[in-house]
ModelCIF file with pLDDT and N, C-alpha, C, O atoms, coordinates in Angstrom:
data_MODEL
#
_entry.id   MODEL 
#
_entity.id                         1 
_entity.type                       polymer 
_entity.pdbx_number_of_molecules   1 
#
_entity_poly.entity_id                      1 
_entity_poly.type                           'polypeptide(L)' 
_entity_poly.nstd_linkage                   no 
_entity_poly.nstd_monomer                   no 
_entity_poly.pdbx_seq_one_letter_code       
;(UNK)(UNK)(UNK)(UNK)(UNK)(UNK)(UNK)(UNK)(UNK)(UNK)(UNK)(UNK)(UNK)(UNK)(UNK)(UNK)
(UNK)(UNK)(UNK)(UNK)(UNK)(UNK)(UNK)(UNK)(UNK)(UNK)(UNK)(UNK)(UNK)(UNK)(UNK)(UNK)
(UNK)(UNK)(UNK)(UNK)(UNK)(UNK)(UNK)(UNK)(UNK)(UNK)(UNK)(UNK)(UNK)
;
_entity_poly.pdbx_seq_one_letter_code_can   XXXXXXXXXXXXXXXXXXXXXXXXXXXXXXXXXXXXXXXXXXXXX 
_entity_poly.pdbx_strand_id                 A 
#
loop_
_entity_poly_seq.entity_id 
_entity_poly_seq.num 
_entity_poly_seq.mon_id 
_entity_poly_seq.hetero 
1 1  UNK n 
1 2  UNK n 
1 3  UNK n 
1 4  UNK n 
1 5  UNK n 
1 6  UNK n 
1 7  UNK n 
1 8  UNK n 
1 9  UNK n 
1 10 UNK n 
1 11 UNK n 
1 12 UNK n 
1 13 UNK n 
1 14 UNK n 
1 15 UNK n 
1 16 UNK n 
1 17 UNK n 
1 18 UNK n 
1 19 UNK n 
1 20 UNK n 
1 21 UNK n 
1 22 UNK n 
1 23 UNK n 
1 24 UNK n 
1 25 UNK n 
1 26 UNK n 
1 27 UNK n 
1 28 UNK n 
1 29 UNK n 
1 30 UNK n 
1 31 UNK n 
1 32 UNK n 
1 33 UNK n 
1 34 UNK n 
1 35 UNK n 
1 36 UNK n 
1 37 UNK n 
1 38 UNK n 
1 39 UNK n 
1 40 UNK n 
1 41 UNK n 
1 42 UNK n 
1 43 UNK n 
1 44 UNK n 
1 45 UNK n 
#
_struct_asym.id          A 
_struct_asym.entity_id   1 
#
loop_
_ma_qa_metric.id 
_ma_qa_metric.mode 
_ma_qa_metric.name 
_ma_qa_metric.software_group_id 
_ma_qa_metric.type 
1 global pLDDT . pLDDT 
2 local  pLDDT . pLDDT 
#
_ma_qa_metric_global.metric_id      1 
_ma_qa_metric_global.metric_value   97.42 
_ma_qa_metric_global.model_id       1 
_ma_qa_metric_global.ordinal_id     1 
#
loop_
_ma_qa_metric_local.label_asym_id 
_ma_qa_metric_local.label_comp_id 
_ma_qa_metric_local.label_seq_id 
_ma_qa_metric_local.metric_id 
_ma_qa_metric_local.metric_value 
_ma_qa_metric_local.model_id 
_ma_qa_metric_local.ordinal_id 
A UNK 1  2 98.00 1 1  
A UNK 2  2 97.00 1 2  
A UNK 3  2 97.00 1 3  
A UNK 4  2 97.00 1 4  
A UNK 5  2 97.00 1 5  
A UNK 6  2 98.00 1 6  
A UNK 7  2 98.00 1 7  
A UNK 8  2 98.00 1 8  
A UNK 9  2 98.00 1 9  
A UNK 10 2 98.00 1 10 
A UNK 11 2 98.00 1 11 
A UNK 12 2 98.00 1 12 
A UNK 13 2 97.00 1 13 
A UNK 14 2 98.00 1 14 
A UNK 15 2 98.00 1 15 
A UNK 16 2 96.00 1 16 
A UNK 17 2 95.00 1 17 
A UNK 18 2 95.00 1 18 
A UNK 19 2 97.00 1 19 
A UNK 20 2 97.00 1 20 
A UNK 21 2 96.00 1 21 
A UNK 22 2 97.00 1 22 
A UNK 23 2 97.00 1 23 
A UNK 24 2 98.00 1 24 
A UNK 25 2 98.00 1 25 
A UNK 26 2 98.00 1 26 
A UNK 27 2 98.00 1 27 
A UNK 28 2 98.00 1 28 
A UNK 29 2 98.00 1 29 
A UNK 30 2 97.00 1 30 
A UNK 31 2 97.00 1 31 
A UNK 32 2 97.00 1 32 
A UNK 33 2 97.00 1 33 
A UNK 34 2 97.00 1 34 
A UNK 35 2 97.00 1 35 
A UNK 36 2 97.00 1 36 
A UNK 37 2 98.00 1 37 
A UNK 38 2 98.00 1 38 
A UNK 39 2 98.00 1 39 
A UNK 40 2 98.00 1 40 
A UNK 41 2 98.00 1 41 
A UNK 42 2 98.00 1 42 
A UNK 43 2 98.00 1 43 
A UNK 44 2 98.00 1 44 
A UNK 45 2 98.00 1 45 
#
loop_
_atom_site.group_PDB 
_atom_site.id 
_atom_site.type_symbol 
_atom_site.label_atom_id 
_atom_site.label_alt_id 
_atom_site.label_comp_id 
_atom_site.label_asym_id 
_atom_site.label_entity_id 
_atom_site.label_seq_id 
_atom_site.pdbx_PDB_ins_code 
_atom_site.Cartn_x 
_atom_site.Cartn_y 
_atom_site.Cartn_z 
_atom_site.occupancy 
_atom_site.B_iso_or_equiv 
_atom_site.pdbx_formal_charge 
_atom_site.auth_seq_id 
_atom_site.auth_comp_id 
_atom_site.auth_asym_id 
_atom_site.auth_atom_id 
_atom_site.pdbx_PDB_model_num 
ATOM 1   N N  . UNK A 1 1  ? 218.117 50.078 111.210 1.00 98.00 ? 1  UNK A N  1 
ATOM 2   C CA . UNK A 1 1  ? 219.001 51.169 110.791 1.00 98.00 ? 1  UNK A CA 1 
ATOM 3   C C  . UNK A 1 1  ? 218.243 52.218 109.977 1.00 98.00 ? 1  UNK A C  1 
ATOM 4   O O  . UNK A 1 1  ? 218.343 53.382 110.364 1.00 98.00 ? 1  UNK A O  1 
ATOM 5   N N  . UNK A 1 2  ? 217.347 51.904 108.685 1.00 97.00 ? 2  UNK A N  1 
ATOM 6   C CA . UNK A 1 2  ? 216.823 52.795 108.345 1.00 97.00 ? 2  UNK A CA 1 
ATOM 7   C C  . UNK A 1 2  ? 215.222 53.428 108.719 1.00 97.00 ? 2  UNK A C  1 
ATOM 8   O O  . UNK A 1 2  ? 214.585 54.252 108.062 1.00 97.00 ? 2  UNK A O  1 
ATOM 9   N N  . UNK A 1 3  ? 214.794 52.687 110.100 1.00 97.00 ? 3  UNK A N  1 
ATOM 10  C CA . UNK A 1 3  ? 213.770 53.136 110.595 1.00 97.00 ? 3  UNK A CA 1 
ATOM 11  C C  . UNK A 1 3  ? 213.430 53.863 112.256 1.00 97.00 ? 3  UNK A C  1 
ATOM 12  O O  . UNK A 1 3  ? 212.777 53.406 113.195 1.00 97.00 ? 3  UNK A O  1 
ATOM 13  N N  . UNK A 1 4  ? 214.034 54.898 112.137 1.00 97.00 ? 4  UNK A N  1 
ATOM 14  C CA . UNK A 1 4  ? 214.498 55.109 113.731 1.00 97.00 ? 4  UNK A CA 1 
ATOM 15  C C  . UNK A 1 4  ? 213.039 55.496 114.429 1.00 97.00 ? 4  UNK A C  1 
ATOM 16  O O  . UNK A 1 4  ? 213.064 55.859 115.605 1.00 97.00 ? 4  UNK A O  1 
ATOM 17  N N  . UNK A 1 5  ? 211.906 55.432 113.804 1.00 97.00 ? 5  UNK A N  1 
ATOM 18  C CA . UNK A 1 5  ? 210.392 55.307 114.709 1.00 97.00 ? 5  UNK A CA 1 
ATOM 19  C C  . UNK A 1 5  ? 210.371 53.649 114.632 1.00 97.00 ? 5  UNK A C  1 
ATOM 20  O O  . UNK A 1 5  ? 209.235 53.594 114.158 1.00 97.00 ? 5  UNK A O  1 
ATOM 21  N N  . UNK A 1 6  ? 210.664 52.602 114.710 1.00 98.00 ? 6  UNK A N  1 
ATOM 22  C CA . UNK A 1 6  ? 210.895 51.525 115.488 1.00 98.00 ? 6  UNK A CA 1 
ATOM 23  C C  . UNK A 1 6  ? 211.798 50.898 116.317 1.00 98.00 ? 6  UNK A C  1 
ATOM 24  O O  . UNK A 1 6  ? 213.028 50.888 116.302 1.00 98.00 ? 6  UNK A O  1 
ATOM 25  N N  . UNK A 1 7  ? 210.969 50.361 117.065 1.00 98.00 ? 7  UNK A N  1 
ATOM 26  C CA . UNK A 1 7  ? 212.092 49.316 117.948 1.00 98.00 ? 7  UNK A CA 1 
ATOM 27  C C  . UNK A 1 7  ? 212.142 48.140 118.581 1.00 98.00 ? 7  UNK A C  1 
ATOM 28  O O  . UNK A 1 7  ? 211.119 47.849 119.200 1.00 98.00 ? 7  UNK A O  1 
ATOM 29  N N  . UNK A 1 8  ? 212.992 47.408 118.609 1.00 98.00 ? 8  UNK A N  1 
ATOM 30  C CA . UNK A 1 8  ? 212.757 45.579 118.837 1.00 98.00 ? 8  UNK A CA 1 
ATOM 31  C C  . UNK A 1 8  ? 212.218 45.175 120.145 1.00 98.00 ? 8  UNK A C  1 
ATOM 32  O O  . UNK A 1 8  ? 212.682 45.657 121.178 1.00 98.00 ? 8  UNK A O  1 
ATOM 33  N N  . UNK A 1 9  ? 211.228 44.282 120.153 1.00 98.00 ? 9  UNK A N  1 
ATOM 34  C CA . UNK A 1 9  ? 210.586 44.003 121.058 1.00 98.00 ? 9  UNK A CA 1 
ATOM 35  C C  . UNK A 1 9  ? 211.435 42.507 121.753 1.00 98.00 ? 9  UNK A C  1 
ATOM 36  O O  . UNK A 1 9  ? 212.175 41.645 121.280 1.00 98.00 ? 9  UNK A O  1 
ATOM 37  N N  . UNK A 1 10 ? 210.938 42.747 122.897 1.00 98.00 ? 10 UNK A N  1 
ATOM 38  C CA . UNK A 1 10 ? 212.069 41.259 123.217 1.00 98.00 ? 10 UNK A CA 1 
ATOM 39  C C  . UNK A 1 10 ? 210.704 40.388 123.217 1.00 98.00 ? 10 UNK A C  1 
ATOM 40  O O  . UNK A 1 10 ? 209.834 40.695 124.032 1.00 98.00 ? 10 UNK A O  1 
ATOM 41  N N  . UNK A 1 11 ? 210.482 39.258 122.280 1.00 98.00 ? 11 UNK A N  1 
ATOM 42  C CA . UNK A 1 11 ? 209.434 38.288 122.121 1.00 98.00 ? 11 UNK A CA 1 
ATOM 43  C C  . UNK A 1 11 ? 209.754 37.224 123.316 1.00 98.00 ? 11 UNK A C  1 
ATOM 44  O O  . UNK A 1 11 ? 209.001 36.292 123.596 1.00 98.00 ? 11 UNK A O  1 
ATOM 45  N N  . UNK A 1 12 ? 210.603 37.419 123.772 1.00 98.00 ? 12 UNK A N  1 
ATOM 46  C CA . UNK A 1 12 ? 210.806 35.711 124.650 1.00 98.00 ? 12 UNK A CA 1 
ATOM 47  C C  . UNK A 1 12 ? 209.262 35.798 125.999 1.00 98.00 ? 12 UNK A C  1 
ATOM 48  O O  . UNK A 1 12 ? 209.010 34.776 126.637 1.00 98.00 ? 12 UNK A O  1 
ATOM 49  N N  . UNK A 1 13 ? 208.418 37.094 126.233 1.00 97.00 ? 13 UNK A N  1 
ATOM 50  C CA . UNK A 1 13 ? 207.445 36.941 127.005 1.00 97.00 ? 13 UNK A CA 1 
ATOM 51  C C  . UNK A 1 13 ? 206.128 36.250 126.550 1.00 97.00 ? 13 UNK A C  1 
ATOM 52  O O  . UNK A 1 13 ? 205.203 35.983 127.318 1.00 97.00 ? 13 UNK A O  1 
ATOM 53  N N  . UNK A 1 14 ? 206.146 35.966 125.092 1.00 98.00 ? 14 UNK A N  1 
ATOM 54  C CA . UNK A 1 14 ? 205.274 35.532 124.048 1.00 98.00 ? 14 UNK A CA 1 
ATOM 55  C C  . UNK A 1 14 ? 205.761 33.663 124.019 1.00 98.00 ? 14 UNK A C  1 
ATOM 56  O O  . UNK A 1 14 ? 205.111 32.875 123.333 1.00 98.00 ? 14 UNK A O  1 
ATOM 57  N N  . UNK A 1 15 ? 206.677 33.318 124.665 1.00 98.00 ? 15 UNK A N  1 
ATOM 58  C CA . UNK A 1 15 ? 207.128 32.274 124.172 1.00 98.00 ? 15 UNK A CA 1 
ATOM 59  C C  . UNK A 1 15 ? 207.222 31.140 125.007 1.00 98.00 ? 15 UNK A C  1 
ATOM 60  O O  . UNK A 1 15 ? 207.473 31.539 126.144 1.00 98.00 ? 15 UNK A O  1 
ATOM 61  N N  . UNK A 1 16 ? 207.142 29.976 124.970 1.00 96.00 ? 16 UNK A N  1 
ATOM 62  C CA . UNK A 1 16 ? 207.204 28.930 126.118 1.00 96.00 ? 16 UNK A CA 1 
ATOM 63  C C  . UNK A 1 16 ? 208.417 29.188 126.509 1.00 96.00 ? 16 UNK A C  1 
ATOM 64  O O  . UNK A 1 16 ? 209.224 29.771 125.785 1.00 96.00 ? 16 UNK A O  1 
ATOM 65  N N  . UNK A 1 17 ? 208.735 28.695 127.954 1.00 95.00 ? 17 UNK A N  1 
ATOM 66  C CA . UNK A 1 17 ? 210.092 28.606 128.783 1.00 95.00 ? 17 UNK A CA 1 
ATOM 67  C C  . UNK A 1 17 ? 211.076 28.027 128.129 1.00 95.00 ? 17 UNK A C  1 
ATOM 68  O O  . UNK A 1 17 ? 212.119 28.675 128.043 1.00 95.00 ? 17 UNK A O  1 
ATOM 69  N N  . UNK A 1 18 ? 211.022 26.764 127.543 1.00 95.00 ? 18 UNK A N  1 
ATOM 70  C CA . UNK A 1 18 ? 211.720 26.026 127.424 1.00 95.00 ? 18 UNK A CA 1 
ATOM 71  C C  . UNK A 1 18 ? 212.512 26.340 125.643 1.00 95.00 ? 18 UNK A C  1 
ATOM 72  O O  . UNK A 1 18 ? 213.438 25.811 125.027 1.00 95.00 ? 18 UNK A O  1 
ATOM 73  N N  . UNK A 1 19 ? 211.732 27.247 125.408 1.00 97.00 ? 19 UNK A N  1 
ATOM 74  C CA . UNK A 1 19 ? 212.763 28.220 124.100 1.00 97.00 ? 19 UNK A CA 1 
ATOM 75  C C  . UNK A 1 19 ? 212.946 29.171 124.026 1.00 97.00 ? 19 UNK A C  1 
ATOM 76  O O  . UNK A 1 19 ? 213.363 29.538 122.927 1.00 97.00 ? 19 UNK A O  1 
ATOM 77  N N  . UNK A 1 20 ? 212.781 30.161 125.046 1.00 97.00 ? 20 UNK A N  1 
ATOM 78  C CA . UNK A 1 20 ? 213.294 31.569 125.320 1.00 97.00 ? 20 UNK A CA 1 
ATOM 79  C C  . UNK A 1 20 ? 215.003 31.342 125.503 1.00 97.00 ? 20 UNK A C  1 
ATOM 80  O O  . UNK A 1 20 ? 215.609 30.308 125.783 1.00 97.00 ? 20 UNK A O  1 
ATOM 81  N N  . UNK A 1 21 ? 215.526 32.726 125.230 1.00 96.00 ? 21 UNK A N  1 
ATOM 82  C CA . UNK A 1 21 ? 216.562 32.762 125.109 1.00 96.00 ? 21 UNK A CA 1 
ATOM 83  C C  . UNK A 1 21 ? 217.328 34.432 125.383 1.00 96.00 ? 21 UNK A C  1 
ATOM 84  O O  . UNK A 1 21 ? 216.632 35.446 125.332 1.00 96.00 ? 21 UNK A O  1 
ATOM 85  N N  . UNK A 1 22 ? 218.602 34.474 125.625 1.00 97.00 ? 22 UNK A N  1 
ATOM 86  C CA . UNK A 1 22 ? 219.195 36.243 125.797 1.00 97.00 ? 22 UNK A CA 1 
ATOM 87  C C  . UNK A 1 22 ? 218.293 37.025 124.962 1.00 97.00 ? 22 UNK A C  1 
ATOM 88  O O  . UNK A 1 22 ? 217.487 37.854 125.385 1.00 97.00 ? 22 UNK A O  1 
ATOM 89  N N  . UNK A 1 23 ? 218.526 36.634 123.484 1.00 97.00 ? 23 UNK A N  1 
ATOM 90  C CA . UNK A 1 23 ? 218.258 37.205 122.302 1.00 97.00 ? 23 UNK A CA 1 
ATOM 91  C C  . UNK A 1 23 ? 216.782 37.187 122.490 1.00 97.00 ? 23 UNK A C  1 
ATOM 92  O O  . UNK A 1 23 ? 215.958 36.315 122.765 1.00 97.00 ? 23 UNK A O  1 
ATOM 93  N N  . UNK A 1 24 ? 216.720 39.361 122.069 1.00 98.00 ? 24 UNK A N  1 
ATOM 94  C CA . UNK A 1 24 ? 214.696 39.397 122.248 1.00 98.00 ? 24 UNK A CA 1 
ATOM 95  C C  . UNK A 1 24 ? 214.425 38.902 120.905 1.00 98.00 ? 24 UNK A C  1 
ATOM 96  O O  . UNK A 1 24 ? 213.199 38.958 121.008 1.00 98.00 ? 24 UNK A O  1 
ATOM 97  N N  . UNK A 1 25 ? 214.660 38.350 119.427 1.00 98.00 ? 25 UNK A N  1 
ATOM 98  C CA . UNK A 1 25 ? 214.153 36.849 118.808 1.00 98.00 ? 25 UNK A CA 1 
ATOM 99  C C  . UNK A 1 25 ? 214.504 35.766 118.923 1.00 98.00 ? 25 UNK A C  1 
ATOM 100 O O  . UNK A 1 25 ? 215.436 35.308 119.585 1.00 98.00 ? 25 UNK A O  1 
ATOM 101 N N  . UNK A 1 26 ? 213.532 35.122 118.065 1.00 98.00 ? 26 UNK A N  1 
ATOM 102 C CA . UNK A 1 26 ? 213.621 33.692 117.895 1.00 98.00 ? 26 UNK A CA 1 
ATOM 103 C C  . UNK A 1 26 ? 213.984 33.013 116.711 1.00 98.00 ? 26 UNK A C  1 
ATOM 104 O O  . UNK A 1 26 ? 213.341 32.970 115.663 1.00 98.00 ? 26 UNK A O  1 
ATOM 105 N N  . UNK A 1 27 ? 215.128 32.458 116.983 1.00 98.00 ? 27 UNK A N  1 
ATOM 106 C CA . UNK A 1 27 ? 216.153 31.223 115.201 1.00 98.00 ? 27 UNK A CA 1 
ATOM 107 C C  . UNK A 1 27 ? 215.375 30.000 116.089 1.00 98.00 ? 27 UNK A C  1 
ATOM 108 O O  . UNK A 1 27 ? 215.290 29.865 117.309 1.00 98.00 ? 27 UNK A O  1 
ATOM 109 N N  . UNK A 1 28 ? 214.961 29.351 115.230 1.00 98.00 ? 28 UNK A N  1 
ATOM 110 C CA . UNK A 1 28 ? 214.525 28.265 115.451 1.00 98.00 ? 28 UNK A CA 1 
ATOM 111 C C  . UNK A 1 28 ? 215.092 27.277 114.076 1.00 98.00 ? 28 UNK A C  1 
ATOM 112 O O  . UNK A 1 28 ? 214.978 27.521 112.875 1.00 98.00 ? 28 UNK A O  1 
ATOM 113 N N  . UNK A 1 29 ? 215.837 25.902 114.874 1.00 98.00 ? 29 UNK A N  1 
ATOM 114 C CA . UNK A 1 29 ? 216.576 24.907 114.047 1.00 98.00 ? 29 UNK A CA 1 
ATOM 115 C C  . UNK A 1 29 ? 215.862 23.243 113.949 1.00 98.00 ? 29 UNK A C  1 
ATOM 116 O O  . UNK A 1 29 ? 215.947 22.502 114.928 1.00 98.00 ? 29 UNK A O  1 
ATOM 117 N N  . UNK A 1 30 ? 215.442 22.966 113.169 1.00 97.00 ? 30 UNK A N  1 
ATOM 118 C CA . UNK A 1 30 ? 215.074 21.422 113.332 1.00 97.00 ? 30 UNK A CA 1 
ATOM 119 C C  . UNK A 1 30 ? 215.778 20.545 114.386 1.00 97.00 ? 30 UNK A C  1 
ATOM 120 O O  . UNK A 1 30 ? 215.262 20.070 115.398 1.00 97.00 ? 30 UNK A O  1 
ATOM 121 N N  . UNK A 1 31 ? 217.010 20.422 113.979 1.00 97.00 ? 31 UNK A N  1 
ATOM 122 C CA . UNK A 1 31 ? 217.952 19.212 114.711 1.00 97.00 ? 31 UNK A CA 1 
ATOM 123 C C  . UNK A 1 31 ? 217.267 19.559 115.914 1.00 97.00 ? 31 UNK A C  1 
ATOM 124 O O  . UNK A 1 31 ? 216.671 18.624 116.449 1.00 97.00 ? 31 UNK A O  1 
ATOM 125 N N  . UNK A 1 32 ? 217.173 21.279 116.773 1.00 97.00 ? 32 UNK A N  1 
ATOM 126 C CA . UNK A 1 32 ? 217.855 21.485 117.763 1.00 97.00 ? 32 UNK A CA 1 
ATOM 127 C C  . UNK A 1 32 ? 216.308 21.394 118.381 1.00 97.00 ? 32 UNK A C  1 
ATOM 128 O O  . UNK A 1 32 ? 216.134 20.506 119.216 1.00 97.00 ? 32 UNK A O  1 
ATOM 129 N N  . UNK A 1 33 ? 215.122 22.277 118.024 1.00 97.00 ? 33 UNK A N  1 
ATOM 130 C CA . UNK A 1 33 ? 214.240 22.162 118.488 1.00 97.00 ? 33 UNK A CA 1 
ATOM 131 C C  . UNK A 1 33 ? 213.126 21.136 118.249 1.00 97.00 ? 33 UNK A C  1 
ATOM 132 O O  . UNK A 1 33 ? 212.229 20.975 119.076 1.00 97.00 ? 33 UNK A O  1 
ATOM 133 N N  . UNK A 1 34 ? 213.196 20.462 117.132 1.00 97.00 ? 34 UNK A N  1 
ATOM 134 C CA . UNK A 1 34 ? 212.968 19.351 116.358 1.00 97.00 ? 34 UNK A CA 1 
ATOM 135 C C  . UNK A 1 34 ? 211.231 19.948 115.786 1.00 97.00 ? 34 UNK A C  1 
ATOM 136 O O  . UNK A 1 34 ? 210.160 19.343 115.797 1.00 97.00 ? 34 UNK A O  1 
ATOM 137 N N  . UNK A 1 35 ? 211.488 21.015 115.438 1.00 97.00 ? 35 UNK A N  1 
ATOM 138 C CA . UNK A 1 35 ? 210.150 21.643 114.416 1.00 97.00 ? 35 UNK A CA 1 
ATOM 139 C C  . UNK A 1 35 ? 210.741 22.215 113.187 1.00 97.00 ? 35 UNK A C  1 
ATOM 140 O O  . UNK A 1 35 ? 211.879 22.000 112.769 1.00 97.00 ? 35 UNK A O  1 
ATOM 141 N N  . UNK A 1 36 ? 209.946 22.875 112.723 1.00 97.00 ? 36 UNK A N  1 
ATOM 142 C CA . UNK A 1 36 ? 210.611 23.299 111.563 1.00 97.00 ? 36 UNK A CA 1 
ATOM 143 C C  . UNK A 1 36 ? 211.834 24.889 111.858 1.00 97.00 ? 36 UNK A C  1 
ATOM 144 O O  . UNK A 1 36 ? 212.005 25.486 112.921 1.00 97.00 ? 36 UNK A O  1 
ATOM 145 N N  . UNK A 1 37 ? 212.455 25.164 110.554 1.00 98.00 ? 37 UNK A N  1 
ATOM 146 C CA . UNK A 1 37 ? 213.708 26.099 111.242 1.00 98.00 ? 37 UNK A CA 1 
ATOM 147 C C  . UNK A 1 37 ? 212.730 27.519 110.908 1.00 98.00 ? 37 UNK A C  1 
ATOM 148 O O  . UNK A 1 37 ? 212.327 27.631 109.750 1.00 98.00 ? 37 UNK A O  1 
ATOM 149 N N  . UNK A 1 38 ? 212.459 28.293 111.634 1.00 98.00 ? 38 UNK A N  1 
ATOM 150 C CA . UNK A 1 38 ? 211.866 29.817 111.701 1.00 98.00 ? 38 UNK A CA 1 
ATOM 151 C C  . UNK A 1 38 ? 212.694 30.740 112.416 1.00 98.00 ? 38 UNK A C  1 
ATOM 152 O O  . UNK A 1 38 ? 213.443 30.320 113.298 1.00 98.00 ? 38 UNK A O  1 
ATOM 153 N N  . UNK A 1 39 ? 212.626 32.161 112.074 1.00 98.00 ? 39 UNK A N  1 
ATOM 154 C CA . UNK A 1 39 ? 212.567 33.019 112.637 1.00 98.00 ? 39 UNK A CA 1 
ATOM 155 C C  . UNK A 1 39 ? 211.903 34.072 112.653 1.00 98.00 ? 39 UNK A C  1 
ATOM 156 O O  . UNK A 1 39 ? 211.392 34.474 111.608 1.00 98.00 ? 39 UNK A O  1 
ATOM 157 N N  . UNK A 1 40 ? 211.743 34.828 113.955 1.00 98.00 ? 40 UNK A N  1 
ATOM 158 C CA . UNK A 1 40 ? 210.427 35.724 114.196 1.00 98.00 ? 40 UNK A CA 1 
ATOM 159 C C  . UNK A 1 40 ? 211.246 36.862 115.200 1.00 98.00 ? 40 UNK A C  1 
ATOM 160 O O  . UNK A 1 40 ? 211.961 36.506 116.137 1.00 98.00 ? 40 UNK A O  1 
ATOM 161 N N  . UNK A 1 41 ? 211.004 38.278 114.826 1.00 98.00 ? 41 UNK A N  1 
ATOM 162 C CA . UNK A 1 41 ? 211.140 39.232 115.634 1.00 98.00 ? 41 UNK A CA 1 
ATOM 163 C C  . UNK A 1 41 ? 210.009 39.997 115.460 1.00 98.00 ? 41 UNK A C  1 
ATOM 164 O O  . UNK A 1 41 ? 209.122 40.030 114.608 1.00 98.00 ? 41 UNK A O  1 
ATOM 165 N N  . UNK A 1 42 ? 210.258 40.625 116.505 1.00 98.00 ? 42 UNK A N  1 
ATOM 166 C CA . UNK A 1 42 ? 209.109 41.951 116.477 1.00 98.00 ? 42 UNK A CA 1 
ATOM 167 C C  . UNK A 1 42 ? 209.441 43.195 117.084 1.00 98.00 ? 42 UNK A C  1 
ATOM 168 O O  . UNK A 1 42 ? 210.003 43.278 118.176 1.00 98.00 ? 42 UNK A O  1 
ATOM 169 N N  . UNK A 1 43 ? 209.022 44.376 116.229 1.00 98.00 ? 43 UNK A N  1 
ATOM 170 C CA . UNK A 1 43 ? 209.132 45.320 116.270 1.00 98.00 ? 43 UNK A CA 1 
ATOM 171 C C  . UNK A 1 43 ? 207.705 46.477 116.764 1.00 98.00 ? 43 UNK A C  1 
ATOM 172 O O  . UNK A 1 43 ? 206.539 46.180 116.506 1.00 98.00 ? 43 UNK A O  1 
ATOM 173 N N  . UNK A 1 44 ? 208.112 47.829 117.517 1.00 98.00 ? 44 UNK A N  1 
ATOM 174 C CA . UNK A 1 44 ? 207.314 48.504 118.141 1.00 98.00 ? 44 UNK A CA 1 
ATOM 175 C C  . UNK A 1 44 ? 207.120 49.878 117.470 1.00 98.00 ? 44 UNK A C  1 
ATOM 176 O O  . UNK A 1 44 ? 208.255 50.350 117.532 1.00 98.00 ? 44 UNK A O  1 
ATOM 177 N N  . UNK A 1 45 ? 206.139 51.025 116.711 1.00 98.00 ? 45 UNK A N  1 
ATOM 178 C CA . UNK A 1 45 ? 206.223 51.674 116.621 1.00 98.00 ? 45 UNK A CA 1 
ATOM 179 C C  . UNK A 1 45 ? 206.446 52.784 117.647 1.00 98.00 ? 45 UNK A C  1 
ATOM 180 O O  . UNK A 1 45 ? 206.582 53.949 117.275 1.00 98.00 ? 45 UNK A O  1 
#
């Protein structure tokens, strides 16, 4: 919102198959993926 020279990159081409998802980031949950809980986006000037 307050940076209109960026824009979100969809990371799921950076990412193994088997945790890509709609969403261009990544929530990552213990239970679910059984690593630790992260999240990661990325942005493009």
């Amino acid at each position: 919102e307050q940076n209109s020279d960026f824009k979100l990159a969809d990371i799921n081409e950076f990412l193994p198959e088997k945790i890509r998802s709609e969403a261009p980031y990544l929530q990552l949950y213990p239970h679910i993926h059984h690593i630790d809980g992260f999240f990661i986006c990325k942005f493009v000037r």
